[in-house]
C-alpha atoms as a PDB file:
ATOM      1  CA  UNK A   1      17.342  21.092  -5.655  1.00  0.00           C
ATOM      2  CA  UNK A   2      14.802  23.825  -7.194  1.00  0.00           C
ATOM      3  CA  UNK A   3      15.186  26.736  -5.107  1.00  0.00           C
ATOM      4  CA  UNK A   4      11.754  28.616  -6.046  1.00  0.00           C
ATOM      5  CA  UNK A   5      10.074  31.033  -4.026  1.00  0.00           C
ATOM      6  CA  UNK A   6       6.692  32.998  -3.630  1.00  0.00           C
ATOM      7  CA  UNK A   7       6.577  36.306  -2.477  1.00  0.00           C
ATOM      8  CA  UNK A   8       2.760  37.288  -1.683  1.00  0.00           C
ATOM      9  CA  UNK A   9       2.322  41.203  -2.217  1.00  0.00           C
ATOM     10  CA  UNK A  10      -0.073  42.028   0.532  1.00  0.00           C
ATOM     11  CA  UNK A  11       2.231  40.949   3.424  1.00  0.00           C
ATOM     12  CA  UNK A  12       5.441  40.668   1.622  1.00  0.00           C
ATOM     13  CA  UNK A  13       5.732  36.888   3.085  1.00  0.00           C
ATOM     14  CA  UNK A  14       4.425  33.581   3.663  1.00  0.00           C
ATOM     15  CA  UNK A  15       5.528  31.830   6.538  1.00  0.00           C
ATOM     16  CA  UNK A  16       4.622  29.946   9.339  1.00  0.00           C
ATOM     17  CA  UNK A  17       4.771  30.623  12.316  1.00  0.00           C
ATOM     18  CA  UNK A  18       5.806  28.624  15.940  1.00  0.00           C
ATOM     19  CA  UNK A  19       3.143  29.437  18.609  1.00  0.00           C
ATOM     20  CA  UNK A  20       4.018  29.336  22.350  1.00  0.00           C
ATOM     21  CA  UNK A  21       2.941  30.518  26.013  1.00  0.00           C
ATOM     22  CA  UNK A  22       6.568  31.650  26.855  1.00  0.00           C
ATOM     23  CA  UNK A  23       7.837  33.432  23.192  1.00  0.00           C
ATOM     24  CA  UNK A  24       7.393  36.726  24.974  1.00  0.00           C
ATOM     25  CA  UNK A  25       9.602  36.116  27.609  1.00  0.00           C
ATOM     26  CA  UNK A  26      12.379  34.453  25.608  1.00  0.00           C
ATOM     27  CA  UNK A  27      12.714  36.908  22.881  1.00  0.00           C
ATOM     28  CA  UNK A  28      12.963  39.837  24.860  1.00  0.00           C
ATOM     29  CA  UNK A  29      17.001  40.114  23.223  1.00  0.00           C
ATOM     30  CA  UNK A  30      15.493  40.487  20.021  1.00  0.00           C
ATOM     31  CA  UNK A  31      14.300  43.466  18.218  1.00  0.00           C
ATOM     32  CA  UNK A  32      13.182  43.064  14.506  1.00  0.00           C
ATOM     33  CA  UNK A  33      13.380  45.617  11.664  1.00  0.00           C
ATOM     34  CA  UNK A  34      10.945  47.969  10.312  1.00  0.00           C
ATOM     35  CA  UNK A  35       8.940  47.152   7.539  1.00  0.00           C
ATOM     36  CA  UNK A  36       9.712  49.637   4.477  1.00  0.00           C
ATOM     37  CA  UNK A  37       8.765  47.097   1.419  1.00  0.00           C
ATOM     38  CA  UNK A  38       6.489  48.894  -1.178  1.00  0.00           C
ATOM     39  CA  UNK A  39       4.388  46.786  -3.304  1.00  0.00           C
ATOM     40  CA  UNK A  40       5.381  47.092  -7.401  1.00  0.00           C
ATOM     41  CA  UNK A  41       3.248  50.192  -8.989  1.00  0.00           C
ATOM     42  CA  UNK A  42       2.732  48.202 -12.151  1.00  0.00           C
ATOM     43  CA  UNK A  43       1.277  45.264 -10.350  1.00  0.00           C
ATOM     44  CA  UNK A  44      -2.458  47.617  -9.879  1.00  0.00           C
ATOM     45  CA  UNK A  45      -1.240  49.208 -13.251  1.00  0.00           C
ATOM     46  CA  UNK A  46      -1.635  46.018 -15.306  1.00  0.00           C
ATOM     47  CA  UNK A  47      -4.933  45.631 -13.601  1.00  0.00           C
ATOM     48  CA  UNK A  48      -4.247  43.119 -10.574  1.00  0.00           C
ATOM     49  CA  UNK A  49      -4.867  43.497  -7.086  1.00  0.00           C
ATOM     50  CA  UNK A  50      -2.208  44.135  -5.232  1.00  0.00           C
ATOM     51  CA  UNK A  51      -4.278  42.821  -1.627  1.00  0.00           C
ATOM     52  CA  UNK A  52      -4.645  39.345  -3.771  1.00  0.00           C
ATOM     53  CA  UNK A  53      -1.553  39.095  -6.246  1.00  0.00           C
ATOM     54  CA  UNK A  54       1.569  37.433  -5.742  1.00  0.00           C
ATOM     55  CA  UNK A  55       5.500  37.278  -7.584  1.00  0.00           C
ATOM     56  CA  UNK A  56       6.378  33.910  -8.329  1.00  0.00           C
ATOM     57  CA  UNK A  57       9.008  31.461  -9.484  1.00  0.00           C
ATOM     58  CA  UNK A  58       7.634  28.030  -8.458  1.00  0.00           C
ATOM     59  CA  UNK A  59       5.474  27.603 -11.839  1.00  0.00           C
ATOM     60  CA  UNK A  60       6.309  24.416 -12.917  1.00  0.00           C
ATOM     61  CA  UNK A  61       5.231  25.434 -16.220  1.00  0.00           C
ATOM     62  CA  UNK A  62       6.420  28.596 -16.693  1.00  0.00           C
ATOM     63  CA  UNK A  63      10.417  29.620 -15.972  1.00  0.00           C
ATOM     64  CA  UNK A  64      11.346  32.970 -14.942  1.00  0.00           C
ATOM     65  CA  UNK A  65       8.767  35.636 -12.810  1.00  0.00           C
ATOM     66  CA  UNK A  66       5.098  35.378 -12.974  1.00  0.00           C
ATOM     67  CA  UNK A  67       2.739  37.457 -11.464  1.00  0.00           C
ATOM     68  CA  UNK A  68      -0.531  35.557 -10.210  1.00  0.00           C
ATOM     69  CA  UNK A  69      -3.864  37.059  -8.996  1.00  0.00           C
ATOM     70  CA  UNK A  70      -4.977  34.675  -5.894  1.00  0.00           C
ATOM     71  CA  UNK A  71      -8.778  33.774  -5.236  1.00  0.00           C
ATOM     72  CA  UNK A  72      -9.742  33.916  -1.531  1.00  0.00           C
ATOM     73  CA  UNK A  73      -9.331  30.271  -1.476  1.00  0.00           C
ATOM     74  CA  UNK A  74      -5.389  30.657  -2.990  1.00  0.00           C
ATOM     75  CA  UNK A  75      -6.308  28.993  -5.893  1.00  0.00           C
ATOM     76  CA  UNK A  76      -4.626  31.061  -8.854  1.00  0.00           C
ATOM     77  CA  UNK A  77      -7.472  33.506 -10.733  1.00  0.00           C
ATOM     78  CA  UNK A  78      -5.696  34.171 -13.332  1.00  0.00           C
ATOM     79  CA  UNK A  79      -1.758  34.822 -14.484  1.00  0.00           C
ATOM     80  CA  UNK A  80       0.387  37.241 -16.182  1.00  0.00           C
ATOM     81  CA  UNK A  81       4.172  37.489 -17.631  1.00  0.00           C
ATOM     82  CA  UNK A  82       6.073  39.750 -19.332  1.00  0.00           C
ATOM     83  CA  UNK A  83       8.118  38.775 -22.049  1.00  0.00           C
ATOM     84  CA  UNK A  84      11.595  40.203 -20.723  1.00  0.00           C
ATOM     85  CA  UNK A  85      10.573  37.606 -16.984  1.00  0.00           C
ATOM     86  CA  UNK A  86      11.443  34.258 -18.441  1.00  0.00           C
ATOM     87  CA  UNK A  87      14.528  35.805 -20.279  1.00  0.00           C
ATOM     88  CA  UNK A  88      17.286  34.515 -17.588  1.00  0.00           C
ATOM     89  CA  UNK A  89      15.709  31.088 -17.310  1.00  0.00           C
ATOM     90  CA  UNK A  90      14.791  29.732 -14.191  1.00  0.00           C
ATOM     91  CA  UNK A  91      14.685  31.957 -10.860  1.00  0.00           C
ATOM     92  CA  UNK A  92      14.370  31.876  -7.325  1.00  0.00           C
ATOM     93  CA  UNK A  93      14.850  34.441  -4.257  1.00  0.00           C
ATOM     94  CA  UNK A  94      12.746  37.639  -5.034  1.00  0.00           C
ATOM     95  CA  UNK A  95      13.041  40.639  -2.965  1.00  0.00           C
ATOM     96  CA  UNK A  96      11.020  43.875  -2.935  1.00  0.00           C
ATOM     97  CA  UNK A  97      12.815  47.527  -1.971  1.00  0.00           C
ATOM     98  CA  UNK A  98      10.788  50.721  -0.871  1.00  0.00           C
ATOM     99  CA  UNK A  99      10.138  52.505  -4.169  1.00  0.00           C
ATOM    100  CA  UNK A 100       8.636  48.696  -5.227  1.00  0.00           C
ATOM    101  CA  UNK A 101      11.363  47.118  -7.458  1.00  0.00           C
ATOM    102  CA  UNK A 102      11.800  43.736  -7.477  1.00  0.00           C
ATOM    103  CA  UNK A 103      14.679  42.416  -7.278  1.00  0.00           C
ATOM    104  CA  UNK A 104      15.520  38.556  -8.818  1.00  0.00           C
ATOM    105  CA  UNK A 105      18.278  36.403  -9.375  1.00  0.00           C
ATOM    106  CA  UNK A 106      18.316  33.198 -11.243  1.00  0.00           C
ATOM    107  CA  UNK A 107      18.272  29.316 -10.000  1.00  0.00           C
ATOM    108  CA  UNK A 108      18.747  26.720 -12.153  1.00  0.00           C
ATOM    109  CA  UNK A 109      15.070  24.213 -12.281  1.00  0.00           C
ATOM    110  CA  UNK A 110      15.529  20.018 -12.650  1.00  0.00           C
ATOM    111  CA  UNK A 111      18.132  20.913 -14.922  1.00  0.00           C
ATOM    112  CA  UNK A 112      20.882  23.296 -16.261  1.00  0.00           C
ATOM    113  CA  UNK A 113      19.604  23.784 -19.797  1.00  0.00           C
ATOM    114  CA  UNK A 114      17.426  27.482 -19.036  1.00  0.00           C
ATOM    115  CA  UNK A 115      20.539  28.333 -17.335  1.00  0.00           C
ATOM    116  CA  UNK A 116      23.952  29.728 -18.319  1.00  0.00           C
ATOM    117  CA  UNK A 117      26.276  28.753 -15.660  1.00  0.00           C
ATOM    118  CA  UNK A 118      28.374  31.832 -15.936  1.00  0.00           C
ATOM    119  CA  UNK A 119      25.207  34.451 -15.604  1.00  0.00           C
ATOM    120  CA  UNK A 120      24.054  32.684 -12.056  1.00  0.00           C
ATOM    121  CA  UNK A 121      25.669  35.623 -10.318  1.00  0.00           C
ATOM    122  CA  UNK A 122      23.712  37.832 -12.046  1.00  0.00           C
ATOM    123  CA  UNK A 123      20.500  39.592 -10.264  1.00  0.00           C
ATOM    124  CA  UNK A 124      18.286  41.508 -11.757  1.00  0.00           C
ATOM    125  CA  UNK A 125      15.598  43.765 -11.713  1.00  0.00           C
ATOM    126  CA  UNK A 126      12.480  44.831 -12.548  1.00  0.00           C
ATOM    127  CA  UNK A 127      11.208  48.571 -12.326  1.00  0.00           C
ATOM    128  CA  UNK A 128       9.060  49.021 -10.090  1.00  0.00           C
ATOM    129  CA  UNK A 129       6.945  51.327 -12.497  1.00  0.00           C
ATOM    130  CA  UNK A 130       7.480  49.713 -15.998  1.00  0.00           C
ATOM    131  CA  UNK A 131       7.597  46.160 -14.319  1.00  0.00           C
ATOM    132  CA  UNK A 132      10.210  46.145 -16.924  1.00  0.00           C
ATOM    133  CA  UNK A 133      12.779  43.487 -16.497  1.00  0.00           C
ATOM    134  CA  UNK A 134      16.960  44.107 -17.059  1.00  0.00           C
ATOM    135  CA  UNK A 135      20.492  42.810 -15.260  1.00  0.00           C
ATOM    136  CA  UNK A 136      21.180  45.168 -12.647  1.00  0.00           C
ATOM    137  CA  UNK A 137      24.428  43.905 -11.456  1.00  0.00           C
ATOM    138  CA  UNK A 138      26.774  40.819 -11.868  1.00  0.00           C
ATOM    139  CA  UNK A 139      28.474  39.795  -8.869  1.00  0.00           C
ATOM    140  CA  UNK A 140      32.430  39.087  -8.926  1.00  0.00           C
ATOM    141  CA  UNK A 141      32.752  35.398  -8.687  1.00  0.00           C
ATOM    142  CA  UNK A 142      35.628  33.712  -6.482  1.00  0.00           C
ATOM    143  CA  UNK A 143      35.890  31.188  -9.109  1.00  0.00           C
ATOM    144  CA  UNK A 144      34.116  29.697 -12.204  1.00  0.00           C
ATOM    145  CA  UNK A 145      31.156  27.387 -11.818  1.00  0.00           C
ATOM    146  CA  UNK A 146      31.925  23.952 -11.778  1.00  0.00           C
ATOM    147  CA  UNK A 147      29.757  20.978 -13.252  1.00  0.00           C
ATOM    148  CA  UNK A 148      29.144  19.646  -9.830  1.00  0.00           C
ATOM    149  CA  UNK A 149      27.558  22.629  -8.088  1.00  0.00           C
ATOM    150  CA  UNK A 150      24.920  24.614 -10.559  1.00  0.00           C
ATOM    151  CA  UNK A 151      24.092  27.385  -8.218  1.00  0.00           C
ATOM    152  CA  UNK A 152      25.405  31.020  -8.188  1.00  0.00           C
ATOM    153  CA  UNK A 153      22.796  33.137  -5.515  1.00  0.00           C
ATOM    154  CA  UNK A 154      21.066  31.381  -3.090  1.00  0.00           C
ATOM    155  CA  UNK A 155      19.423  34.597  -0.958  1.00  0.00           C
ATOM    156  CA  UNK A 156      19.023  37.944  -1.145  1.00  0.00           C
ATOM    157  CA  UNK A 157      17.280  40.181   1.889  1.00  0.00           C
ATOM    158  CA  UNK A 158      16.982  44.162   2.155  1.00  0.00           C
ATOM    159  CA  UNK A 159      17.877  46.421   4.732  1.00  0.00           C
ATOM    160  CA  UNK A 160      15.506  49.121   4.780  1.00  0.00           C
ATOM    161  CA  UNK A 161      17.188  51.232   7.206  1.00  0.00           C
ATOM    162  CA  UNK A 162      21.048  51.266   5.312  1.00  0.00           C
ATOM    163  CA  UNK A 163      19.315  50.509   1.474  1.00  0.00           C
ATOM    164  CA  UNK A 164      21.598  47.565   1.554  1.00  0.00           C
ATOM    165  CA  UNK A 165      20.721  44.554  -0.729  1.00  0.00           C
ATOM    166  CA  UNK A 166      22.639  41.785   1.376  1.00  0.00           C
ATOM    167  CA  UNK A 167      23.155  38.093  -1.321  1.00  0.00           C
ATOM    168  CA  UNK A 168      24.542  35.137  -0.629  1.00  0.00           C
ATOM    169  CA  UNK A 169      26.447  32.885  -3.906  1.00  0.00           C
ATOM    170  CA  UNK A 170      27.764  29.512  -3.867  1.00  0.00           C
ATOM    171  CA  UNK A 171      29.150  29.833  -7.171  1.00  0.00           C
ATOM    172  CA  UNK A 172      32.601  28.288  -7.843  1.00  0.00           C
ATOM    173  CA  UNK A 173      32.172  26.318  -4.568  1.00  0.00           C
ATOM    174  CA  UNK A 174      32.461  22.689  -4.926  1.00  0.00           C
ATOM    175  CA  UNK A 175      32.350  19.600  -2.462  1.00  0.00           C
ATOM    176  CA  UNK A 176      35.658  19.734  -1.433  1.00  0.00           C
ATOM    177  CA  UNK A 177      36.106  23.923  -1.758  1.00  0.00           C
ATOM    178  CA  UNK A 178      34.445  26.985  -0.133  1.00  0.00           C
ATOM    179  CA  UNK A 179      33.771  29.686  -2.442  1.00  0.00           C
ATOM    180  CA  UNK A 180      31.211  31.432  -1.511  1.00  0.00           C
ATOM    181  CA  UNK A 181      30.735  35.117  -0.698  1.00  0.00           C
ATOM    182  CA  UNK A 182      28.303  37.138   1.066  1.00  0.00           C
ATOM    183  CA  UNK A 183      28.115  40.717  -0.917  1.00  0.00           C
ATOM    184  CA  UNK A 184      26.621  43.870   0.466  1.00  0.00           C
ATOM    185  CA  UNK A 185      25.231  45.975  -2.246  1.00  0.00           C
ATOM    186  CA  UNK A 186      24.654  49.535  -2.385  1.00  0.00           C
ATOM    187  CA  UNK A 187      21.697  49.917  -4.325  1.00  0.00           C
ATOM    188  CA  UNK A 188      20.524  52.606  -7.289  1.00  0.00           C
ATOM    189  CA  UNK A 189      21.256  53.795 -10.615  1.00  0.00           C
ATOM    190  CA  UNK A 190      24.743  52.694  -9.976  1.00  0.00           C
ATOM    191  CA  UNK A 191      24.414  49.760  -7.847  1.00  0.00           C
ATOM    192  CA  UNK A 192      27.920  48.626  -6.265  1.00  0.00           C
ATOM    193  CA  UNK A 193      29.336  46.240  -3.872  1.00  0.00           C
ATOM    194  CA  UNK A 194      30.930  48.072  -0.978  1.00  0.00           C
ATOM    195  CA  UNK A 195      31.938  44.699   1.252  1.00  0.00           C
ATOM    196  CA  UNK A 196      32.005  41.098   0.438  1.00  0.00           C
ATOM    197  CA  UNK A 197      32.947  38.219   3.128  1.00  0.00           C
ATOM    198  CA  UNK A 198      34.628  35.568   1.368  1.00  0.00           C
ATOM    199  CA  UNK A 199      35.252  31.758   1.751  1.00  0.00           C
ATOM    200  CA  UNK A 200      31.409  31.401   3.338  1.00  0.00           C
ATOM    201  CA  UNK A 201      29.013  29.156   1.490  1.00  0.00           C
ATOM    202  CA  UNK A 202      25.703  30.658   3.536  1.00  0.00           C
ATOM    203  CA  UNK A 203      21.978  29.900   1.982  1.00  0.00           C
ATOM    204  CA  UNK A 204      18.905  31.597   3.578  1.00  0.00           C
ATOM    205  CA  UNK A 205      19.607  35.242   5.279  1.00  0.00           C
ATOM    206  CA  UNK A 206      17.555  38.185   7.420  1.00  0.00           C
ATOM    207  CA  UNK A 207      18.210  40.924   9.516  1.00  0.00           C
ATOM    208  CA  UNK A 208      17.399  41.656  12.960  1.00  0.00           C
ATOM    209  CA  UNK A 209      18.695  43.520  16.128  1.00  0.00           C
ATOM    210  CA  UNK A 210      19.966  41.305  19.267  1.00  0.00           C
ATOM    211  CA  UNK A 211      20.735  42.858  22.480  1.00  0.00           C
ATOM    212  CA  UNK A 212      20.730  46.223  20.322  1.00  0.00           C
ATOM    213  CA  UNK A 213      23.385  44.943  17.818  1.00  0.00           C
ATOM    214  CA  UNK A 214      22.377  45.117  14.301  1.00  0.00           C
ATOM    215  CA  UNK A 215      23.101  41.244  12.845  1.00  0.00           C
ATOM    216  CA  UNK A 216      23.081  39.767   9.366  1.00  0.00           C
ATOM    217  CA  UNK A 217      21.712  36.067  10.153  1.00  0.00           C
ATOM    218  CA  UNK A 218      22.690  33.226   7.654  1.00  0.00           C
ATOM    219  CA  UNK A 219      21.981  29.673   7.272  1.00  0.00           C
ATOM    220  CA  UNK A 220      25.327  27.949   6.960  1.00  0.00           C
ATOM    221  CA  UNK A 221      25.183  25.991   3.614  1.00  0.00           C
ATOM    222  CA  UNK A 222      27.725  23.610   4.439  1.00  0.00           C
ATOM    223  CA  UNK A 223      26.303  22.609   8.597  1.00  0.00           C
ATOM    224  CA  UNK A 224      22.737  22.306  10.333  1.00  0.00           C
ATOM    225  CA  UNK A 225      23.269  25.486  11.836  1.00  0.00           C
ATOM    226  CA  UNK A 226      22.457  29.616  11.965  1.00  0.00           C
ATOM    227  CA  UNK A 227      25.194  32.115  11.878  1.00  0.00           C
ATOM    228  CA  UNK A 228      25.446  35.452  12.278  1.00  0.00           C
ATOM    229  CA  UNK A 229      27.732  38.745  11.432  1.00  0.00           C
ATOM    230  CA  UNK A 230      27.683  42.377  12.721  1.00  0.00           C
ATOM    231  CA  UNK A 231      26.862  44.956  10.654  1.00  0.00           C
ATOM    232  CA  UNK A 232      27.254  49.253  10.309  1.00  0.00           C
ATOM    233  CA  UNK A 233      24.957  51.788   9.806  1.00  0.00           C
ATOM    234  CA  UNK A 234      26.434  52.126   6.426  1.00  0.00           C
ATOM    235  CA  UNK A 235      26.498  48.379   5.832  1.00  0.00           C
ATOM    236  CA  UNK A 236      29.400  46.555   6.050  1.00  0.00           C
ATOM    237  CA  UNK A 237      30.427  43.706   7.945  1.00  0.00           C
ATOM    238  CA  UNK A 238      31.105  43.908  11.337  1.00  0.00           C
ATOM    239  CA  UNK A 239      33.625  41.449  13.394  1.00  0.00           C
ATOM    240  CA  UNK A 240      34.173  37.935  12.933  1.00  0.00           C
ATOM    241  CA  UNK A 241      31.126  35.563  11.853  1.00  0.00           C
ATOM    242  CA  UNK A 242      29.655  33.461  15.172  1.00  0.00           C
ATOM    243  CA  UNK A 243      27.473  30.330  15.619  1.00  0.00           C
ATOM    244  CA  UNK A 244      24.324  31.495  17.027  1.00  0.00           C
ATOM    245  CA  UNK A 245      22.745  27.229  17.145  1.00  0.00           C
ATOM    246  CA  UNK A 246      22.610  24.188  15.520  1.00  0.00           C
ATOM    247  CA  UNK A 247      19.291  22.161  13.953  1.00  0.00           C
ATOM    248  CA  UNK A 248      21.811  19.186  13.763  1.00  0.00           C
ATOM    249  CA  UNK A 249      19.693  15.635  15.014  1.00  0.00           C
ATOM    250  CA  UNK A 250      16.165  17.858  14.444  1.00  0.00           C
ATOM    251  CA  UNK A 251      13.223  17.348  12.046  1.00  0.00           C
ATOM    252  CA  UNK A 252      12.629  13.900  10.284  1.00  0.00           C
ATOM    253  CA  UNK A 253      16.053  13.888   8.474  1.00  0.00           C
ATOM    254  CA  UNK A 254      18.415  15.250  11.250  1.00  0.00           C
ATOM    255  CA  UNK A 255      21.059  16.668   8.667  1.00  0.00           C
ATOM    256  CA  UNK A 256      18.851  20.127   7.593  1.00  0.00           C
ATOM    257  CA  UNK A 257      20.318  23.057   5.758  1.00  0.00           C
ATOM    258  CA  UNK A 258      18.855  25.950   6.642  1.00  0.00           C
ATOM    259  CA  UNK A 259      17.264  27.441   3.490  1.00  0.00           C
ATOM    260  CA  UNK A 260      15.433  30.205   4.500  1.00  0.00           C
ATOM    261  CA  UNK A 261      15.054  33.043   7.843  1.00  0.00           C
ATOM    262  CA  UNK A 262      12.720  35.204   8.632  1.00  0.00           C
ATOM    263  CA  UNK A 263      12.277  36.788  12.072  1.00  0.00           C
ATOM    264  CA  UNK A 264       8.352  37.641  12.892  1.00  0.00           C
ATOM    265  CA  UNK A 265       7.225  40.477  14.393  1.00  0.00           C
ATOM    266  CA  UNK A 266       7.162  39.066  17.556  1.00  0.00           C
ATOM    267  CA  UNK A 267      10.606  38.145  17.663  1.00  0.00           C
ATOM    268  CA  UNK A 268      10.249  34.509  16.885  1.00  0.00           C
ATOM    269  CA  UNK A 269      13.007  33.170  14.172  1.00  0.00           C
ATOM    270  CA  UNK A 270      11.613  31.153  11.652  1.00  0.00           C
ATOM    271  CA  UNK A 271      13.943  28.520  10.083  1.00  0.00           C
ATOM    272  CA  UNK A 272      13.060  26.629   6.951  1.00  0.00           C
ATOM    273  CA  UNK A 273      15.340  23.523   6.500  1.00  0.00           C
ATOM    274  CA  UNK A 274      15.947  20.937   3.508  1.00  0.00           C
ATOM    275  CA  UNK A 275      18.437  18.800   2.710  1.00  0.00           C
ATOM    276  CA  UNK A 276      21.060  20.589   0.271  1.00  0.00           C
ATOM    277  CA  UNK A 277      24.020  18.924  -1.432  1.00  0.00           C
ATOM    278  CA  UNK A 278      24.910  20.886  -4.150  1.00  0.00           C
ATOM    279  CA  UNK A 279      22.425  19.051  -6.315  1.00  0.00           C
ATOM    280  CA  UNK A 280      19.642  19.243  -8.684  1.00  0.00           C
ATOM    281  CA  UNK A 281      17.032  16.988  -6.868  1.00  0.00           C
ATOM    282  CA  UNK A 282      13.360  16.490  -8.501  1.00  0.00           C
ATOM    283  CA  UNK A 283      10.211  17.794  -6.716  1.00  0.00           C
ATOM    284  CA  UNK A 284       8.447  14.986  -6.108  1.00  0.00           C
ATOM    285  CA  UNK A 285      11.570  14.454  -3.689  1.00  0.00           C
ATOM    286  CA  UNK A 286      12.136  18.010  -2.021  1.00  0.00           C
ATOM    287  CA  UNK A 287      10.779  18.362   1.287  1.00  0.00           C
ATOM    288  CA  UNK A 288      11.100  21.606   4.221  1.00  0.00           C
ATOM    289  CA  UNK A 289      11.004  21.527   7.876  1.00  0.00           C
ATOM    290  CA  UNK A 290       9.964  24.386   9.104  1.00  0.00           C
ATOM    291  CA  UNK A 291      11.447  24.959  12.898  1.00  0.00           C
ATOM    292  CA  UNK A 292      10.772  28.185  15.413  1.00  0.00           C
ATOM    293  CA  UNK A 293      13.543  29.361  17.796  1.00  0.00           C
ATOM    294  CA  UNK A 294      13.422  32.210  20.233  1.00  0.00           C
ATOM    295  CA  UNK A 295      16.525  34.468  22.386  1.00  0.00           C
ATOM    296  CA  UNK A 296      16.032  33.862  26.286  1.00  0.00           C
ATOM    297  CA  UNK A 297      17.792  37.278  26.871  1.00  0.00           C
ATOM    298  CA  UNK A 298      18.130  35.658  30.927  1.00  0.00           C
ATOM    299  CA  UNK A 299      20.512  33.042  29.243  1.00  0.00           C
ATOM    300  CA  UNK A 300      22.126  34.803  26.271  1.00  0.00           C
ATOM    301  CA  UNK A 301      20.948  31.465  24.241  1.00  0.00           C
ATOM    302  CA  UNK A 302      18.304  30.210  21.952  1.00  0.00           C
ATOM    303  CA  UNK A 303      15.347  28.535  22.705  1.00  0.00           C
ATOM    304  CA  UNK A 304      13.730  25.555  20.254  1.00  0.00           C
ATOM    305  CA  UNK A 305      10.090  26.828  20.757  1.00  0.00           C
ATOM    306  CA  UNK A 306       9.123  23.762  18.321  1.00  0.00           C
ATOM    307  CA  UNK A 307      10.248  19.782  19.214  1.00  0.00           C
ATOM    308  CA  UNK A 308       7.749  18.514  16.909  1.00  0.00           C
ATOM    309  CA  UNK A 309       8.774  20.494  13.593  1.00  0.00           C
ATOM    310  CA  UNK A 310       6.328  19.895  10.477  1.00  0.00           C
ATOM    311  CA  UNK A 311       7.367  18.970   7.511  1.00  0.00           C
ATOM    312  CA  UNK A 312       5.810  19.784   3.550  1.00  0.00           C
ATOM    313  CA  UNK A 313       6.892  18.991  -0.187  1.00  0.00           C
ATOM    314  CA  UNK A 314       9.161  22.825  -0.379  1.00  0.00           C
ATOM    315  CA  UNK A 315       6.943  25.236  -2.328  1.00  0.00           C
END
C-alpha cells in the first residue's frame, strides 16, 4: 500500500468533513488545538502562491516532494522540484512546524527499489527558507526491517504548544511481531527523542484535548480501532494507552485500518480508513473510507455521526 499524502498550503489540510444537526452537542468533551503551522518562506520565494500551492508525494510520476501551483479548478498549473526532494525515494506523511519547515519521511511506492529498507526511519527536512532538503534525524529501530513488512514511519503530527514532533514506525514489525514505536521528538538544531512507547504498531495520529486532558490519538495498525495516550506539557507520554472505539463491521469492507486523524475545528474526528496488511498493494486497488465520530460529553462515549461512510480510490 502507497502511503502518499497532500498537504495544501493555504489551510494546511484536506479533509472532509461529517455534517450533522447534533455535532455541537456531542462534542462538547472535546477541545482542539491551536493552529501555529507557518507556510514554507521559499514556497512565495520561488515564485508560487502560497493561497494556491500545495506539498506533495502522490505524483505518480515523480518520487520524493513536489511542490504544485493549483488552478481554481485544482487542476495542477504548473510544478516544481528540487533536486535534493526525490533524493530518499518515495515519501509520504509531510508535516509543517511554525517557522515553516517541512518535515518528511519516506514510504516505499509499488515497490521497494527507490527505497533502502534500513533509511525508512529516517525523516527529514526541508528549511523552511532554503527549501533545502537534508536527514534531520534517524529514529532507533526495535529491530531490522524484514522482507515482509517495507514500512518504517507511517505518521508524523506537531504539537504546536510543546514543539513536539510526535511519529509513528512499523519498522521491524512483522505479521506475527509488534515492533513498533511511537517517538516524541524534541525538535531544533539538535533534534532528540525524549520518550518512545514501544511494542505499538499505530498508523494515522493527532492531537486534541478531551475533558481538558491533553491526548495523543492513534489509529491502531494492527485493529479497526482509535487509541489514545496522555501526554505532558513537556511531551511525554502520559499513563497507559486506552481504546477510545472501534470502526470494526463499518464502511464497505468492515476490517478498516485507520490511516489517518484529524480533529476539525468543530470538534468532529475525522477518520480515514483502508485496508492495511503490511503490503505493497497497487493503486488501481487502494481505496479510503472516510468516517466522522463525535464525544457525547453526557455519556463519556463516542458518537458515529456518519452510518453511510463514503468511500474514494486513497489520494
Amino acid at each position: 500500500m502507497s502511503m502518499k499524502y497532500l498537504l495544501i498550503l493555504s489551510s494546511f489540510f484536506l479533509i472532509t468533513s461529517c455534517n450533522n444537526s447534533e455535532v455541537k452537542k456531542e462534542i462538547t468533551g472535546i477541545r482542539t488545538m491551536e493552529e501555529c503551522k507557518r507556510q514554507p518562506p521559499f514556497v512565495r520565494r520561488m515564485g508560487y502562491d502560497p493561497g494556491r500551492s500545495a506539498l506533495s508525494t502522490s505524483e505518480r510520476r515523480t518520487k520524493g516532494l513536489v511542490l504544485k501551483e493549483l488552478n481554481k479548478d485544482n487542476t495542477v498549473a504548473r510544478t516544481f522540484q528540487s533536486p535534493g526532494w526525490a533524493v530518499a525515494g518515495g515519501m509520504g506523511p509531510i508535516v509543517l512546524d511554525d517557522m515553516g519547515n517541512v518535515f518528511v519521511s519516506p514510504a516505499p511506492v509499488i515497490n521497494v527499489l527507490d527505497n533502502d529498507p534500513m533509511k525508512q526511519n529516517i525523516i527529514y527536512l526541508v528549511e523552511g527558507a532554503s527549501g533545502t532538503m537534508k536527514p534531520y534525524i534517524d529514529l532507533p529501530r526495535a529491530a531490522d526491517p524484514t522482507a515482509e513488512n517495507p514500512y518504517g514511519i507511517l505518521a508524523m503530527t506537531y504539537d504546536c504548544e510543546s514543539k513536539i514532533l510526535y511519529v509513528t514506525a512499523v519498522s521491524g514489525s512483522t505479521r506475527e511481531k509488534i515492533n513498533g514505536r511511537i517517538y516524541s521528538i524534541q525538535v531544533g538544531t539538535e533534534p532528540k527523542v525524549i520518550d518512545m512507547l514501544e511494542n505499538i504498531d499505530a498508523f494515522g495520529i493527532s492531537i486534541a484535548y478531551l475533558n481538558e486532558e491533553k491526548r495523543l490519538f492513534l489509529g491502531n495498525a494492527r485493529k479497526s480501532e482509535v487509541l489514545s495516550v496522555g501526554l505532558t506539557d513537556k511531551g511525554k507520554f502520559s499513563g497507559a494507552i486506552k481504546k477510545e472505539f472501534s470502526i470494526d463491521g463499518l464502511g464497505p469492507r468492515g476490517d478498516d485500518i485507520v490511516r489517518k486523524l484529524h480533529f476539525e475545528k468543530n470538534g468532529i474526528l475525522t477518520v480515514m480508513g483502508i485496508e492495511f496488511n503490511f503490503n505493497l498493494i497497487a493503486p488501481t486497488e487502494k481505496q479510503e473510507t472516510v468516517y466522522g465520530f463525535g464525544y457525547d460529553i453526557t455519556k463519556s462515549s463516542w458518537v458515529n455521526l456518519n452510518p453511510n461512510p463514503v468511500s474514494a480510490a486513497v489520494r
